[in-house]
Protein backbone atom coordinates (compact mmCIF):
# COMPACT_ATOMS: atom_id res chain seq x y z
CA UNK A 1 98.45 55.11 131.72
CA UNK A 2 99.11 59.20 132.36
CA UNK A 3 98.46 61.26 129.67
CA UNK A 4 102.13 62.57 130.17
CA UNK A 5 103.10 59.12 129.58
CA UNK A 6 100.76 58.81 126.33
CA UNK A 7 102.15 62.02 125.27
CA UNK A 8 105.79 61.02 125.52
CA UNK A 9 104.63 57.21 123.84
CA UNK A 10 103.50 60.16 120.78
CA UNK A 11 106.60 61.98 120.80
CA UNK A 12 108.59 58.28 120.69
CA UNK A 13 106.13 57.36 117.27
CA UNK A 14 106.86 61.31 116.17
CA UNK A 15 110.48 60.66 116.07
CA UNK A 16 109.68 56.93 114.31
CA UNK A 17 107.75 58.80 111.43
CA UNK A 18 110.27 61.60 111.30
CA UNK A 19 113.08 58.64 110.32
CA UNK A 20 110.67 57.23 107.81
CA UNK A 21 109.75 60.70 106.18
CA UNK A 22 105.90 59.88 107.12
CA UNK A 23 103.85 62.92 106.71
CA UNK A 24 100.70 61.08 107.59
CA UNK A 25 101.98 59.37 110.57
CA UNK A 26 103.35 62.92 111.99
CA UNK A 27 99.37 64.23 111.08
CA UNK A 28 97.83 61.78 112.67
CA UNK A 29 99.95 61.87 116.15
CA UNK A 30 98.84 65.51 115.78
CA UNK A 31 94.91 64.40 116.06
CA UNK A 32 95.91 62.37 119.25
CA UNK A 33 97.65 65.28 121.09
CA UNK A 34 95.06 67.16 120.47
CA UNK A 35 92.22 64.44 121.81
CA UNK A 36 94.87 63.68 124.86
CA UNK A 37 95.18 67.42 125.62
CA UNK A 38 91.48 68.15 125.43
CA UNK A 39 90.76 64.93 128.04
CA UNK A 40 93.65 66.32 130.15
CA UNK A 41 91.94 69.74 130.46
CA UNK A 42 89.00 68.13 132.29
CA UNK A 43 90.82 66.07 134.80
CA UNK A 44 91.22 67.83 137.45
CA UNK A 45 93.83 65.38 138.59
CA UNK A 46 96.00 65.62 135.03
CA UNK A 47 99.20 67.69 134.67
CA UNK A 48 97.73 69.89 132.50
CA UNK A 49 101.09 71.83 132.32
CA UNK A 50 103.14 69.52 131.21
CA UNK A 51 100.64 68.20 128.57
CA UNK A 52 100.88 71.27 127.27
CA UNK A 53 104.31 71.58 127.07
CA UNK A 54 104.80 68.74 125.12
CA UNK A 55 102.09 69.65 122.59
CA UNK A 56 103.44 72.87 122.03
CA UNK A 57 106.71 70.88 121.36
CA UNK A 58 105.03 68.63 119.71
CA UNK A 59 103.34 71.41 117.06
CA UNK A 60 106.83 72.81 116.47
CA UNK A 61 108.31 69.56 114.95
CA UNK A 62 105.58 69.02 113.12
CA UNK A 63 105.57 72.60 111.70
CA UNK A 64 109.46 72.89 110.71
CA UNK A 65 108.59 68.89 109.37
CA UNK A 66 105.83 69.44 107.75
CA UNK A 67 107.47 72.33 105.59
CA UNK A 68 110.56 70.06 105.21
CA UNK A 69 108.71 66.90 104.24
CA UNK A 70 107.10 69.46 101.32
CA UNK A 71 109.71 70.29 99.79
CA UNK A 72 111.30 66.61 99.87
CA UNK A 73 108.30 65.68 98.26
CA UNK A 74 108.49 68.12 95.47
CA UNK A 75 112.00 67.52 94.92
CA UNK A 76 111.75 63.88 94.56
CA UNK A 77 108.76 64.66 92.31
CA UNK A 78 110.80 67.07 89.96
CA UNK A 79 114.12 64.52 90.12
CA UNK A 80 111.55 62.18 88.66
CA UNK A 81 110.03 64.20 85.95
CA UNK A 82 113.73 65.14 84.74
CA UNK A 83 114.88 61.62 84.75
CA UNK A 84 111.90 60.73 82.10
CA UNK A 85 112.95 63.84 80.41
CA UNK A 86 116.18 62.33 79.34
């Protein structure tokens, strides 16, 4: 398999963990970009480019999610202090 093709396979799982809220999952897909980009910049043969492209893509959901997923977080945290509160 291409990295290209492992890259878009990540992007597919991204958009999986995006519907489930999964800050983990979206971390760890990070981890692999990073592992499939670094392996891509020594194959001479890989389209580095493109690889590229995607990660960058890549970074910028996971930025705007991460912040996003934050602040879900701590609003479901203080919706669950006030309902005790009552």
């Amino acid at each position: 398999m291409s990295s290209a093709q492992t890259i878009t396979e990540v992007l597919d799982e991204a958009i999986r963990a995006l519907t489930l809220l999964d800050l983990n999952k979206l971390e760890h897909l990070e981890h692999r970009v990073d592992e499939i980009t670094a392996a891509a910049s020594v194959n001479p043969n890989g389209n580095l480019g493109t690889i590229l492209a995607k990660k960058h893509l890549f970074a910028m959901i996971l930025q705007n999610c991460r912040a996003n997923l934050n602040a879900l977080h701590r609003l479901h945290g203080s919706n669950t202090g006030d309902q005790w509160a009552h």
